[in-house]
Protein backbone atom coordinates (compact mmCIF):
# COMPACT_ATOMS: atom_id res chain seq x y z
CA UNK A 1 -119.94 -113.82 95.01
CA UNK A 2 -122.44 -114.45 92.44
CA UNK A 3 -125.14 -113.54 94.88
CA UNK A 4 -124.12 -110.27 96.18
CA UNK A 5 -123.96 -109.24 92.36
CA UNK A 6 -127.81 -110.20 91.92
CA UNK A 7 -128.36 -108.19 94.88
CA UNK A 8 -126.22 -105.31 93.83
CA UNK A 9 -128.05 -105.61 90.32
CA UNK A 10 -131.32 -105.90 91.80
CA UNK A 11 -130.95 -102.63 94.13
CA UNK A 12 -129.69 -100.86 91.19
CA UNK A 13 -132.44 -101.65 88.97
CA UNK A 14 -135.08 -100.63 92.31
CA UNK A 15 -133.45 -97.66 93.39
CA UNK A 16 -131.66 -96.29 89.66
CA UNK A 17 -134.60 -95.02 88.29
CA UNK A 18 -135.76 -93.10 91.38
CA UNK A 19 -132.24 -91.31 91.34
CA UNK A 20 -132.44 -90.76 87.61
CA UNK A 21 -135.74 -88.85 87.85
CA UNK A 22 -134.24 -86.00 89.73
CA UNK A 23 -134.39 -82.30 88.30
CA UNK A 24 -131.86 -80.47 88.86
CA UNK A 25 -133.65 -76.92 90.54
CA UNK A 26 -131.61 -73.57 90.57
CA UNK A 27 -132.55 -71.32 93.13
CA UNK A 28 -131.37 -67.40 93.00
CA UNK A 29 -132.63 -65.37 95.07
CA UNK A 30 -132.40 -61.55 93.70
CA UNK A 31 -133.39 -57.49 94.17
CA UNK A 32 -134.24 -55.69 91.28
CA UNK A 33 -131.68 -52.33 91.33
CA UNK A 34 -132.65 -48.64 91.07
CA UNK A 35 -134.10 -47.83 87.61
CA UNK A 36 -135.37 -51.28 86.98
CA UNK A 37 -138.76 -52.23 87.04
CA UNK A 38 -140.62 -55.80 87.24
CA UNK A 39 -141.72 -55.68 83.88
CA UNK A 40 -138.29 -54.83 82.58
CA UNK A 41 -136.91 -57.98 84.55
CA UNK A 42 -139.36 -60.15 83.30
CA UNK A 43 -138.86 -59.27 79.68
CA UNK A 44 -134.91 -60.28 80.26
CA UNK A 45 -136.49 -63.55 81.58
CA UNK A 46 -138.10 -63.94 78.14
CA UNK A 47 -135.19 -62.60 76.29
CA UNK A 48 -132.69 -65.09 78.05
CA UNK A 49 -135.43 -68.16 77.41
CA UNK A 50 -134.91 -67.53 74.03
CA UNK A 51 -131.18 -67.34 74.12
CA UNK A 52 -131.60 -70.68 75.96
CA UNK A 53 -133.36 -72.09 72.79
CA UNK A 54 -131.28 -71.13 70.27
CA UNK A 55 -128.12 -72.09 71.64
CA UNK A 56 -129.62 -75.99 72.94
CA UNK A 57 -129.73 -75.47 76.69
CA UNK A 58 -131.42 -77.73 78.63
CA UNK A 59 -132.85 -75.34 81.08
CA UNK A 60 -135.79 -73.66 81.89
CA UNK A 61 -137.08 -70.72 83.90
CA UNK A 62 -140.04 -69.52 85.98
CA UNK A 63 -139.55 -65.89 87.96
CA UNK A 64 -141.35 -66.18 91.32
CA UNK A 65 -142.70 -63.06 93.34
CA UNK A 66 -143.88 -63.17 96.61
CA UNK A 67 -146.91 -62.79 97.96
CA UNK A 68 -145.87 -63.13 101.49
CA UNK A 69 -142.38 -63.90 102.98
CA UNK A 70 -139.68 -62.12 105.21
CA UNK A 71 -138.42 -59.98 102.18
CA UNK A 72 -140.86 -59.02 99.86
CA UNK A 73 -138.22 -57.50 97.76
CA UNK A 74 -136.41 -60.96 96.59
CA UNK A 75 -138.02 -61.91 93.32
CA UNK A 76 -136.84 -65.85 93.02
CA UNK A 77 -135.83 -67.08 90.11
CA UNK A 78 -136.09 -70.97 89.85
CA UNK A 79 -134.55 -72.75 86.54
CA UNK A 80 -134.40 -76.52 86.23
CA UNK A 81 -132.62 -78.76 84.43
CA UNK A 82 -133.37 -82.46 83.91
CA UNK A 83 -130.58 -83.55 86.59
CA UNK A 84 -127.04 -82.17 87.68
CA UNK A 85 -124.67 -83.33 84.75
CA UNK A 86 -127.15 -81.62 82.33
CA UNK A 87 -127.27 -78.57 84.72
CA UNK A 88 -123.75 -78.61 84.74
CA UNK A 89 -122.69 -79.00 81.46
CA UNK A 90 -125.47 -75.74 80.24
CA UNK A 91 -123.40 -74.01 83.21
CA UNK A 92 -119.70 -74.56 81.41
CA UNK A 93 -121.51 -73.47 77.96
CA UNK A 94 -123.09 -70.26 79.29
CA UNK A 95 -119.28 -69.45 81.25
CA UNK A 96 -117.21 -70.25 78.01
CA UNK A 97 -119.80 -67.78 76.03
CA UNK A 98 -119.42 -64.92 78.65
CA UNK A 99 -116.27 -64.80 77.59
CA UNK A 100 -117.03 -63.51 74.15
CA UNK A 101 -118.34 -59.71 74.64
CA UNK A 102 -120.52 -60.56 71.07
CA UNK A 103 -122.34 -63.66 72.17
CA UNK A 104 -125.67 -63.21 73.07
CA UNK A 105 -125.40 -64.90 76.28
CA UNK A 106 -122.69 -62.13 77.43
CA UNK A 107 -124.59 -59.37 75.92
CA UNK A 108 -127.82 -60.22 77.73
CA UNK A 109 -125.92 -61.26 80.92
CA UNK A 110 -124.52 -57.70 81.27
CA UNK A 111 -128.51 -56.54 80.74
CA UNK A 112 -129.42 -59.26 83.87
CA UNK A 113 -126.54 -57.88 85.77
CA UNK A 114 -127.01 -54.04 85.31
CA UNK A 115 -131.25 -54.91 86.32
CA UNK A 116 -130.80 -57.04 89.78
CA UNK A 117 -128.48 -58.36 92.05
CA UNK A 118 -127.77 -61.84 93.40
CA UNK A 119 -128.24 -62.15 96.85
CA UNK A 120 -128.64 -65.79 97.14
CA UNK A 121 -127.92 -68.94 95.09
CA UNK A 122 -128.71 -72.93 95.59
CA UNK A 123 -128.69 -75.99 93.65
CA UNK A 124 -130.79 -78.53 94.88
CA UNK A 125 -132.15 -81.97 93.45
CA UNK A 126 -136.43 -82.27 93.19
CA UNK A 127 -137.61 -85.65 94.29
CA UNK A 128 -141.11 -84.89 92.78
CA UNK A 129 -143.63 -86.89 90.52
């Protein structure tokens, strides 16, 4: 009894912190719409970084173009979080806020929205560094 507890203890102390250091990645896949440019996308991107600041999410962005790939139209947009509970929690903020028309996040979500469309979403965990 006591034994399988050290060795329950001792693989959770080897292979904890290798679980623990996963980020949380965010994946969406989108097309910019009629009447919206690049550079209009990208300064949303900036505008919702800062809405991410001010309010204490724990969530970055980067916007990725392609260079080469199937569908040069998909612009990616890949936001991280420092693991899935964090990622998760940031999500149920930013929902609860859409709900107010006045809150920033709803206001610049309608701006996203009217600028590009969603074609394709995943979550997925980074085993990096």
């Amino acid at each position: 009894m006591i034994r399988s507890a050290l060795i329950a203890l001792a693989l959770a102390l080897f292979f904890g912190p290798a679980t623990a250091q996963a980020d949380y990645v965010d994946v969406i896949g989108s097309k910019l719409n009629e009447g919206c440019s690049l550079e209009k996308y990208l300064k949303l991107v900036d505008e919702f970084r800062g809405v991410m600041k001010e309010n204490n999410y724990e969530y970055t962005v980067e916007i990725l173009q392609p260079v080469t790939s199937e569908d040069l139209s998909i612009i990616w947009w890949i936001g991280r979080s420092k693991d899935f509970p964090t990622f998760a929690e940031g999500y149920t903020q930013w929902e609860k806020a859409l709900s107010d028309s006045k809150s920033a996040e709803a206001k610049l979500n309608k701006k996203i929205v009217k600028c590009s469309t969603n074609v394709s979403r995943a979550g997925m965990l980074s085993r990096g560094d």
